[in-house]
PDB file of N, CA and C in Angstrom:
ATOM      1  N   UNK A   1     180.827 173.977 117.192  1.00  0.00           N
ATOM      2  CA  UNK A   1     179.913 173.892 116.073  1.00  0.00           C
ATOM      3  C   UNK A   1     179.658 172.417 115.760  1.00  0.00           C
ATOM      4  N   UNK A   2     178.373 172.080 115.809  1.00  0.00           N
ATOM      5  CA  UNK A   2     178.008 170.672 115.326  1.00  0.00           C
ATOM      6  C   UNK A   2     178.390 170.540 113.966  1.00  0.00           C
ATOM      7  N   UNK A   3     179.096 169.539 113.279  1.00  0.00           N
ATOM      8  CA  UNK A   3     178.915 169.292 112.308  1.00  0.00           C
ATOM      9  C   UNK A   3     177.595 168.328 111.651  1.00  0.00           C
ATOM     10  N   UNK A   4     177.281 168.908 110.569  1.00  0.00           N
ATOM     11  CA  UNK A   4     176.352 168.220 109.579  1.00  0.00           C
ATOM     12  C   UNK A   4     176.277 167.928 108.234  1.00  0.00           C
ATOM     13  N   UNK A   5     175.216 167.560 107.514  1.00  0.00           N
ATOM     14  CA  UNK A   5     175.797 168.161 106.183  1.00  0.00           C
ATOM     15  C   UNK A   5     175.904 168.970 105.111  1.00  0.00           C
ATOM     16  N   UNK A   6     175.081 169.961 105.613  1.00  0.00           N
ATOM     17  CA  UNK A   6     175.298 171.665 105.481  1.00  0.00           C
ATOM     18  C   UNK A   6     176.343 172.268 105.778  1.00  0.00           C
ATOM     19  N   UNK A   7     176.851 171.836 106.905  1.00  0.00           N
ATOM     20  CA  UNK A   7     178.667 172.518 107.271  1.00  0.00           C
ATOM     21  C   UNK A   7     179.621 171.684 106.576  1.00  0.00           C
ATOM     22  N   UNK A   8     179.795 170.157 106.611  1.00  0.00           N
ATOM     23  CA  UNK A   8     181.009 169.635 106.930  1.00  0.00           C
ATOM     24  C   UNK A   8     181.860 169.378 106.259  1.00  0.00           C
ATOM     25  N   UNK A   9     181.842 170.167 104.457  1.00  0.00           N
ATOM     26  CA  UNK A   9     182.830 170.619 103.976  1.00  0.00           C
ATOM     27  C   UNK A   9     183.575 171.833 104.262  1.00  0.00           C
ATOM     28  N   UNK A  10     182.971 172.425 105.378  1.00  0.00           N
ATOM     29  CA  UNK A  10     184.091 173.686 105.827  1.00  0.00           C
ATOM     30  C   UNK A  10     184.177 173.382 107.344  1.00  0.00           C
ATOM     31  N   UNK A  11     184.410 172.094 107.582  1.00  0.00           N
ATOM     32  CA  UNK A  11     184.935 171.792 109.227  1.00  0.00           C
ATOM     33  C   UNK A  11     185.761 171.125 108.746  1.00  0.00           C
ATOM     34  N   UNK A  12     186.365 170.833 109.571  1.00  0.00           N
ATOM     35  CA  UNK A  12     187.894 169.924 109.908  1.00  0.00           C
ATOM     36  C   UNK A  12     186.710 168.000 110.204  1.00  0.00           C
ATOM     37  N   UNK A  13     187.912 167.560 109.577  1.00  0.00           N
ATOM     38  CA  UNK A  13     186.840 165.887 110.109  1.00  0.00           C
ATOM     39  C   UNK A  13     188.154 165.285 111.080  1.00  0.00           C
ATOM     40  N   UNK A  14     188.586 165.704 112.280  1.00  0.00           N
ATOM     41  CA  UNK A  14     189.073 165.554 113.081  1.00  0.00           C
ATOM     42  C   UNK A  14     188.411 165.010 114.281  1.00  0.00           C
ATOM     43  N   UNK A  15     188.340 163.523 114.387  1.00  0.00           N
ATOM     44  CA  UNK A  15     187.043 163.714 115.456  1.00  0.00           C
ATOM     45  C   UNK A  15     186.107 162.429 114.966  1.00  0.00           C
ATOM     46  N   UNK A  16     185.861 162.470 113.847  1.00  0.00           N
ATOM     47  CA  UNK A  16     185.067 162.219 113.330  1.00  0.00           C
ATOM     48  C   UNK A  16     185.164 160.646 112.747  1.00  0.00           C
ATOM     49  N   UNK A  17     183.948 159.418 112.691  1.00  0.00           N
ATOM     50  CA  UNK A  17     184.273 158.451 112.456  1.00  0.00           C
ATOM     51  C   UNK A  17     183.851 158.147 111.036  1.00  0.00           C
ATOM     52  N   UNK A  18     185.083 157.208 110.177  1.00  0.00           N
ATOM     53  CA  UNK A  18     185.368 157.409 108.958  1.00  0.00           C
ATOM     54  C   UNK A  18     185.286 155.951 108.738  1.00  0.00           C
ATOM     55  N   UNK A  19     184.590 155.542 107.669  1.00  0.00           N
ATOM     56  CA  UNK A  19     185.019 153.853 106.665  1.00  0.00           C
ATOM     57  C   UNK A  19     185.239 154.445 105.249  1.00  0.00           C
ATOM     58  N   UNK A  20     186.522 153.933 104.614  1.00  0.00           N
ATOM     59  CA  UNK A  20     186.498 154.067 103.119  1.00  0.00           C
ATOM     60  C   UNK A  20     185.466 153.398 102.067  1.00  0.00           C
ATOM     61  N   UNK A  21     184.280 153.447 101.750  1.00  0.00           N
ATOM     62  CA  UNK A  21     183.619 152.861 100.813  1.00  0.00           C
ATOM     63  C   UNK A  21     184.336 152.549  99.855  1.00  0.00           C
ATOM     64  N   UNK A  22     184.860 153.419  99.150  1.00  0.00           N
ATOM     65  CA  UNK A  22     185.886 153.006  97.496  1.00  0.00           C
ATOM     66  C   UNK A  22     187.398 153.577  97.692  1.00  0.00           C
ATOM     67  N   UNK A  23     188.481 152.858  96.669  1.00  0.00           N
ATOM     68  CA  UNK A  23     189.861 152.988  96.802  1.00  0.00           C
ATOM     69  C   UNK A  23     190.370 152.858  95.736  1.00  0.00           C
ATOM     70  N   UNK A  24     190.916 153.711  95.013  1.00  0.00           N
ATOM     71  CA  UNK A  24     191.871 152.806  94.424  1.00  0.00           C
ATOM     72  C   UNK A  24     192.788 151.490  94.632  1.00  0.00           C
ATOM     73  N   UNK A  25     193.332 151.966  95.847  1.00  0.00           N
ATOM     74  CA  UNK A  25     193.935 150.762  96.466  1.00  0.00           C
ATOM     75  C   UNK A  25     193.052 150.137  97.084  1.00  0.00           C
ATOM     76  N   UNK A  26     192.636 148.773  96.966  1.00  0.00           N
ATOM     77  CA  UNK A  26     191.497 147.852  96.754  1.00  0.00           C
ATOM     78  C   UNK A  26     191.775 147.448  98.293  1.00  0.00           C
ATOM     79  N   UNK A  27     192.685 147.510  98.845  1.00  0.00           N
ATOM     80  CA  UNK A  27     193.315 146.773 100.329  1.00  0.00           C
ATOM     81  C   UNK A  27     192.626 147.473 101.037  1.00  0.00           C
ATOM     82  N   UNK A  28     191.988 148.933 101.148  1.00  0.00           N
ATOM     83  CA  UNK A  28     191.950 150.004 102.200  1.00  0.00           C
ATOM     84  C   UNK A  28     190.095 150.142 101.935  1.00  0.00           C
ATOM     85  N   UNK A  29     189.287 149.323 101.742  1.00  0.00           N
ATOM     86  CA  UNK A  29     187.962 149.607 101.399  1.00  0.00           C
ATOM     87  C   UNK A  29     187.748 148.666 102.699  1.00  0.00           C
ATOM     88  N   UNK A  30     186.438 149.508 103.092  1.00  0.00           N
ATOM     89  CA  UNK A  30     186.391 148.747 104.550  1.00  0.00           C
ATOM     90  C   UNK A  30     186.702 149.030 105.853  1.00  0.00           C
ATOM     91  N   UNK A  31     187.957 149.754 105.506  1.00  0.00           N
ATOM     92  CA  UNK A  31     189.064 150.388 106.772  1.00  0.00           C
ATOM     93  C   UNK A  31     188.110 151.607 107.415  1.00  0.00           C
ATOM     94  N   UNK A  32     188.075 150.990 109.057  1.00  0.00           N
ATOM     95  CA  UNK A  32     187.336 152.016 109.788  1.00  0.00           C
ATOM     96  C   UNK A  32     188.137 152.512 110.905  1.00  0.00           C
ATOM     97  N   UNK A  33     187.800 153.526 111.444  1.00  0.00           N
ATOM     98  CA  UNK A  33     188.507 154.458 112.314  1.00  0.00           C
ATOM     99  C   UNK A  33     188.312 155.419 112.700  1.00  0.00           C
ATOM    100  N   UNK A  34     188.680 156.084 113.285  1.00  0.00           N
ATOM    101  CA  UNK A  34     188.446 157.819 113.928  1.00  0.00           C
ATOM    102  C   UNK A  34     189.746 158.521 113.348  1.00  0.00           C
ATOM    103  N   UNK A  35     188.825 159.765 112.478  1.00  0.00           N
ATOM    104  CA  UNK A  35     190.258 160.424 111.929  1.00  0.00           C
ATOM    105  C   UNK A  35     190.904 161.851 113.242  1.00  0.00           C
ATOM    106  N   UNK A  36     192.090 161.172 113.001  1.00  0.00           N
ATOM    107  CA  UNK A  36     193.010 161.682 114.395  1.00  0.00           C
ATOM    108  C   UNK A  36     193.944 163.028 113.200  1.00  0.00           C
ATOM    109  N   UNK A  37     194.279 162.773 112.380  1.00  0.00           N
ATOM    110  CA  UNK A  37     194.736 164.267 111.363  1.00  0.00           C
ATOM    111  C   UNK A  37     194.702 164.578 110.577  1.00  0.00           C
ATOM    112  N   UNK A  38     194.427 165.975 109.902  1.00  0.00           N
ATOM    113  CA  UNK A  38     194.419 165.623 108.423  1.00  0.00           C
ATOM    114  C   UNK A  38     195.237 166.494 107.621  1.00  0.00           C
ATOM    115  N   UNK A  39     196.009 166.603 106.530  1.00  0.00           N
ATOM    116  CA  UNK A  39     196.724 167.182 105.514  1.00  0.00           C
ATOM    117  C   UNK A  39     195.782 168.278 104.670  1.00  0.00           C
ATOM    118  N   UNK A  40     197.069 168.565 103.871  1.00  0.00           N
ATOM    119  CA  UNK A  40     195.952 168.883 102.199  1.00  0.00           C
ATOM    120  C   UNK A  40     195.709 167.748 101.124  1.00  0.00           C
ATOM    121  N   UNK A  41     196.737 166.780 101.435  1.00  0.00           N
ATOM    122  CA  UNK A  41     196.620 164.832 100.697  1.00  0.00           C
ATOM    123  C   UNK A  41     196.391 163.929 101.425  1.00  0.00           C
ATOM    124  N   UNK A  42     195.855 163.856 102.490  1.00  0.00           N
ATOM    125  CA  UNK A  42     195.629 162.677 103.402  1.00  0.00           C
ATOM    126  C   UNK A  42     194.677 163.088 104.411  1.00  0.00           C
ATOM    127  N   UNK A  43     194.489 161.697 105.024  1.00  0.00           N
ATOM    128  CA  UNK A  43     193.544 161.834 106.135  1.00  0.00           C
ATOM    129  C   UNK A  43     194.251 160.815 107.219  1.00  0.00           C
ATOM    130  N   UNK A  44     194.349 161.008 108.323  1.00  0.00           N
ATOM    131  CA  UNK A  44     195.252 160.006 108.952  1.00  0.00           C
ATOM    132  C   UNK A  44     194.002 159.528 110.029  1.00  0.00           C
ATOM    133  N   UNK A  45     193.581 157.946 109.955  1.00  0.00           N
ATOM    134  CA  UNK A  45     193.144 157.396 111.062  1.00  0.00           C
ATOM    135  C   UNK A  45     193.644 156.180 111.430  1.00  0.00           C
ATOM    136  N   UNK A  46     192.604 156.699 112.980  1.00  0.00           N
ATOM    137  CA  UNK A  46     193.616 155.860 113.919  1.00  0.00           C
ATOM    138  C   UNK A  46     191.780 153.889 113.786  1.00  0.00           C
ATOM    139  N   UNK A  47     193.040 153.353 113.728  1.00  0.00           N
ATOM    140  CA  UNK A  47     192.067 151.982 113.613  1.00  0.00           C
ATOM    141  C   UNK A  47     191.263 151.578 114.608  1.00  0.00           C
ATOM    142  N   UNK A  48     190.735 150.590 114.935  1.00  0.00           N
ATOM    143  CA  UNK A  48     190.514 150.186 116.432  1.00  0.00           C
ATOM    144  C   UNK A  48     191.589 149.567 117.402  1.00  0.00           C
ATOM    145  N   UNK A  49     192.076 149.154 116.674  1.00  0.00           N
ATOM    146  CA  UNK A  49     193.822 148.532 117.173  1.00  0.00           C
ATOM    147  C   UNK A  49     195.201 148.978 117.642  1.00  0.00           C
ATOM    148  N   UNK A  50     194.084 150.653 117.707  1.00  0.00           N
ATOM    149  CA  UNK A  50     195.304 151.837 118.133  1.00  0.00           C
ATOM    150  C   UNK A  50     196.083 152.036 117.157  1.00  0.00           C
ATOM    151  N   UNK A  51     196.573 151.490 116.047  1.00  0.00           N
ATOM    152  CA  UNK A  51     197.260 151.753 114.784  1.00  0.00           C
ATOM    153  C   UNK A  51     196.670 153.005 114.072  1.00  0.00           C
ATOM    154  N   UNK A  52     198.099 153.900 113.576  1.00  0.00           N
ATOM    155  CA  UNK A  52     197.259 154.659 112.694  1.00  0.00           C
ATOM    156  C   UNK A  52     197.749 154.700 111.023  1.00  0.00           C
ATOM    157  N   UNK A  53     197.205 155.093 110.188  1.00  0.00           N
ATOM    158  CA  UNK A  53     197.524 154.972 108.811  1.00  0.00           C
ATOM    159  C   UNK A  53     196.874 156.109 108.467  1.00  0.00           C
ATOM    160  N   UNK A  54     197.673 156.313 107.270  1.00  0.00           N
ATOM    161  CA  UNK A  54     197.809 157.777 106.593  1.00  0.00           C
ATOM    162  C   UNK A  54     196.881 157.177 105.268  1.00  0.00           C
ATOM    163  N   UNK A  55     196.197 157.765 104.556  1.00  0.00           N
ATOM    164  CA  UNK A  55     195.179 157.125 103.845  1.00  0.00           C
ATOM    165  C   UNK A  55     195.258 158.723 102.844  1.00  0.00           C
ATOM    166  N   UNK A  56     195.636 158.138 101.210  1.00  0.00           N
ATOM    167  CA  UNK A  56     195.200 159.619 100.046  1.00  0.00           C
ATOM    168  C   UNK A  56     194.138 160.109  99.988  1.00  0.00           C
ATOM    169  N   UNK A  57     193.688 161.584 100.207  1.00  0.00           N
ATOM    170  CA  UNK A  57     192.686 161.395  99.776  1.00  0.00           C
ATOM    171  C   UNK A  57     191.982 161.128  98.388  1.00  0.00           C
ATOM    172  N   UNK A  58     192.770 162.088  97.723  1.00  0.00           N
ATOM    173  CA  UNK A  58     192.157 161.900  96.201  1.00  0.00           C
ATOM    174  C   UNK A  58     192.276 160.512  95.294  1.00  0.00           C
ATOM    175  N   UNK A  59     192.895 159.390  96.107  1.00  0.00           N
ATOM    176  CA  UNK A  59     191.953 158.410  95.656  1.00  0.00           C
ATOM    177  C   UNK A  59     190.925 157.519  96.425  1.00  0.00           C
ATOM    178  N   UNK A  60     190.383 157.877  97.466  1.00  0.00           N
ATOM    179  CA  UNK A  60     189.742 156.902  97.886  1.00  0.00           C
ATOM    180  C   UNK A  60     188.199 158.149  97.975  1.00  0.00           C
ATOM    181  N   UNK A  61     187.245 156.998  98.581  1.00  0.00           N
ATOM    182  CA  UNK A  61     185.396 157.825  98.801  1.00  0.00           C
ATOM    183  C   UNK A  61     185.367 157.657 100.479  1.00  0.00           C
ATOM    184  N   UNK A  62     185.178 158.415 101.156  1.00  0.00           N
ATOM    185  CA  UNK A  62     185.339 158.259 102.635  1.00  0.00           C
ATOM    186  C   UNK A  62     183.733 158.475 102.909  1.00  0.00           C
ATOM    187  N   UNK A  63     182.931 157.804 103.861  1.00  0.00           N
ATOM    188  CA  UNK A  63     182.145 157.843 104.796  1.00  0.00           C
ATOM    189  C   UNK A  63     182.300 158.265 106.270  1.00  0.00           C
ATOM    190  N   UNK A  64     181.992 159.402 106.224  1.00  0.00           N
ATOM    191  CA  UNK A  64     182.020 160.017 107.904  1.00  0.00           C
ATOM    192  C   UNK A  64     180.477 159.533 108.506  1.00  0.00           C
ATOM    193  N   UNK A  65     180.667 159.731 109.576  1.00  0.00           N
ATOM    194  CA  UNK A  65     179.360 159.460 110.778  1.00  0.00           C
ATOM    195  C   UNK A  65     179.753 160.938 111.334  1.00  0.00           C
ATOM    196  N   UNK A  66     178.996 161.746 111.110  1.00  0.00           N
ATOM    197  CA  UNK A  66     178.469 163.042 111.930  1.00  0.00           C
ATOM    198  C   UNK A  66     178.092 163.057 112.991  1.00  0.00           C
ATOM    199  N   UNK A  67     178.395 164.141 113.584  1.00  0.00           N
ATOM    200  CA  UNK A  67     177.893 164.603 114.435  1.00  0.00           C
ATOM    201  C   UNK A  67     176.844 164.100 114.915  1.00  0.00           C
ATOM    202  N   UNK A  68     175.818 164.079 114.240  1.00  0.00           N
ATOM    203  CA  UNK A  68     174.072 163.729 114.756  1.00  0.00           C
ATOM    204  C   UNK A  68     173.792 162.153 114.479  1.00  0.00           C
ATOM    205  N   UNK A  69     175.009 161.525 113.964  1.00  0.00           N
ATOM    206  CA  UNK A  69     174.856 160.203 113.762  1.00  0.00           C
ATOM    207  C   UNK A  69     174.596 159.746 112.109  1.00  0.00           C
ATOM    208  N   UNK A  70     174.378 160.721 111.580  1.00  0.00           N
ATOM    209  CA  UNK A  70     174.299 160.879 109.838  1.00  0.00           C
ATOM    210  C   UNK A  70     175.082 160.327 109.561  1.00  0.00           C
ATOM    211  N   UNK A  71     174.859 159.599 108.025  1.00  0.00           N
ATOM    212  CA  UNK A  71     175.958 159.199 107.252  1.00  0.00           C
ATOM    213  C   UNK A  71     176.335 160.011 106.266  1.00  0.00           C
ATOM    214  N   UNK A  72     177.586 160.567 105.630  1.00  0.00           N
ATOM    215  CA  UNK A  72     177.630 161.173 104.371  1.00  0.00           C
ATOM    216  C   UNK A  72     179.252 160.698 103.735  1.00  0.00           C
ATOM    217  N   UNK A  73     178.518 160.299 102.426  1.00  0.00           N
ATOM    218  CA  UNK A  73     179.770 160.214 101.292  1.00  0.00           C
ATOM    219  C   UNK A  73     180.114 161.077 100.656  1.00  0.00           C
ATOM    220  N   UNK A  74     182.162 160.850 100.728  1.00  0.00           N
ATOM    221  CA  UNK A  74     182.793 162.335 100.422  1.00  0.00           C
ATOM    222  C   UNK A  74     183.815 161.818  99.626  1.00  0.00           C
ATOM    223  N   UNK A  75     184.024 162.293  98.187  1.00  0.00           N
ATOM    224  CA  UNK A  75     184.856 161.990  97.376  1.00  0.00           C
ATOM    225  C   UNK A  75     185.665 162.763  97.739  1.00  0.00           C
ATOM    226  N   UNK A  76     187.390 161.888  98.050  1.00  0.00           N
ATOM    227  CA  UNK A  76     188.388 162.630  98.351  1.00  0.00           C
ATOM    228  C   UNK A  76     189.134 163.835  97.579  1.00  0.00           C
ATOM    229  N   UNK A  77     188.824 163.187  96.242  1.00  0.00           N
ATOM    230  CA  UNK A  77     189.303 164.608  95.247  1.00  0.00           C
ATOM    231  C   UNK A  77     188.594 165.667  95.361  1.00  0.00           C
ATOM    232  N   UNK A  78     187.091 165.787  95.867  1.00  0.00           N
ATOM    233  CA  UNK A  78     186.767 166.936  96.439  1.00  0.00           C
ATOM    234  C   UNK A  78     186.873 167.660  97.468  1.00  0.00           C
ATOM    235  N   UNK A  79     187.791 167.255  98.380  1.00  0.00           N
ATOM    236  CA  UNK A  79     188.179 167.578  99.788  1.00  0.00           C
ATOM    237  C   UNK A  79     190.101 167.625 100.134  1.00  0.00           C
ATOM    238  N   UNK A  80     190.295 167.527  98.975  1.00  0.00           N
ATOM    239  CA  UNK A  80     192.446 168.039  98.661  1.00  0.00           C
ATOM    240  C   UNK A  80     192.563 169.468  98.651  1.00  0.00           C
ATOM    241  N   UNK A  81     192.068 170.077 100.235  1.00  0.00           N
ATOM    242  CA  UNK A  81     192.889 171.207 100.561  1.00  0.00           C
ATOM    243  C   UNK A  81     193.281 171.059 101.696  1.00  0.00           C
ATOM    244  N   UNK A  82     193.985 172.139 102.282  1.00  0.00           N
ATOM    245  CA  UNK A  82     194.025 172.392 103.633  1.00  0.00           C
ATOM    246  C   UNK A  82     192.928 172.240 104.584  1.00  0.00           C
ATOM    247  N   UNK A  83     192.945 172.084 105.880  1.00  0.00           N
ATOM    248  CA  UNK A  83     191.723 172.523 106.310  1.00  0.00           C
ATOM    249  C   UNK A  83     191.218 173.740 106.595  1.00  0.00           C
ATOM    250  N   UNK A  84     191.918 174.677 106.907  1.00  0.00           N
ATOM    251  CA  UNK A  84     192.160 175.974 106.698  1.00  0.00           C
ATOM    252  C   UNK A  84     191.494 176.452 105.811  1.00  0.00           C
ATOM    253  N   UNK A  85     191.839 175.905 104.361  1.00  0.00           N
ATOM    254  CA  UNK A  85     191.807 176.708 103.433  1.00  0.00           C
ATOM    255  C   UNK A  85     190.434 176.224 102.397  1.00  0.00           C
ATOM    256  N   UNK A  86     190.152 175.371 103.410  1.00  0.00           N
ATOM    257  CA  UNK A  86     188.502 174.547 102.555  1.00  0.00           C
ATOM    258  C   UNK A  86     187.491 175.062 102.409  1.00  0.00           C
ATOM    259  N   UNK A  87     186.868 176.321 103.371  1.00  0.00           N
ATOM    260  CA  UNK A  87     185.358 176.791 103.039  1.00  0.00           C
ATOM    261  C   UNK A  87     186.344 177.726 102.358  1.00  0.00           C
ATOM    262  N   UNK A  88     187.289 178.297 101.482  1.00  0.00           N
ATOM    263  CA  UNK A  88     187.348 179.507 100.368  1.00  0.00           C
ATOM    264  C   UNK A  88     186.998 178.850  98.739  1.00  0.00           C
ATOM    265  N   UNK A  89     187.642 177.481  99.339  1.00  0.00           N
ATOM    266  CA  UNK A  89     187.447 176.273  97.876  1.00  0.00           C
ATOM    267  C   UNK A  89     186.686 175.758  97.339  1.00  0.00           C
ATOM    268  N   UNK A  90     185.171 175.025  98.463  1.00  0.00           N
ATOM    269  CA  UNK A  90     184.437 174.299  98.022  1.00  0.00           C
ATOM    270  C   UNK A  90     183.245 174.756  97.640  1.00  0.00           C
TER     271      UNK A  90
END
C-alpha cells in the first residue's frame, strides 16, 4: 500500500523519511533520518551516520516525505499509539 495523506495515519512510518520541525527538546529540531522503528512513545531513526536515536513522540512535530514524495506535518501527540492499534484511534 502506497502511503499518502489520506492513509498515513493508519500505516506504520517505517520506511519512511523523517526531519523534526519542532521539539521540545530544542537539540533534536532539524534531525533527519529514515525511521527504522516505532513504539507507542517513540519513533526510532536511523541518521545519515548510521546512528540511531530514539526520539518522543509526544513532544516533538515530525515531517515525513511520502511515498509520492509529499511533505506532511504530524504532531506527535497525535500519533502516541501502537502501530497496530492507530487506524481504531485516529
Amino acid at each position: 500500500m502506497t502511503r499518502n495523506r489520506s492513509n498515513i495515519l493508519y500505516s506504520t512510518f517505517i520506511g519512511l523519511k523523517v526531519e523534526i520541525v519542532n521539539s521540545s527538546q530544542h537539540d533534536l529540531v532539524g534531525l533527519k533520518g529514515k525511521v527504522t522503528d516505532e513504539t507507542k512513545n517513540l519513533l526510532v531513526i536511523e541518521k545519515a551516520d548510521g546512528k540511531e536515536i530514539k526520539i518522543p513522540k509526544v513532544s516533538s512535530t515530525f515531517r515525513f516525505t511520502l511515498d509520492d514524495g509529499s511533505q506532511i506535518d504530524i504532531l506527535g501527540m497525535k500519533i502516541t499509539f501502537r502501530p497496530e492499534e492507530r487506524p481504531k484511534k485516529v
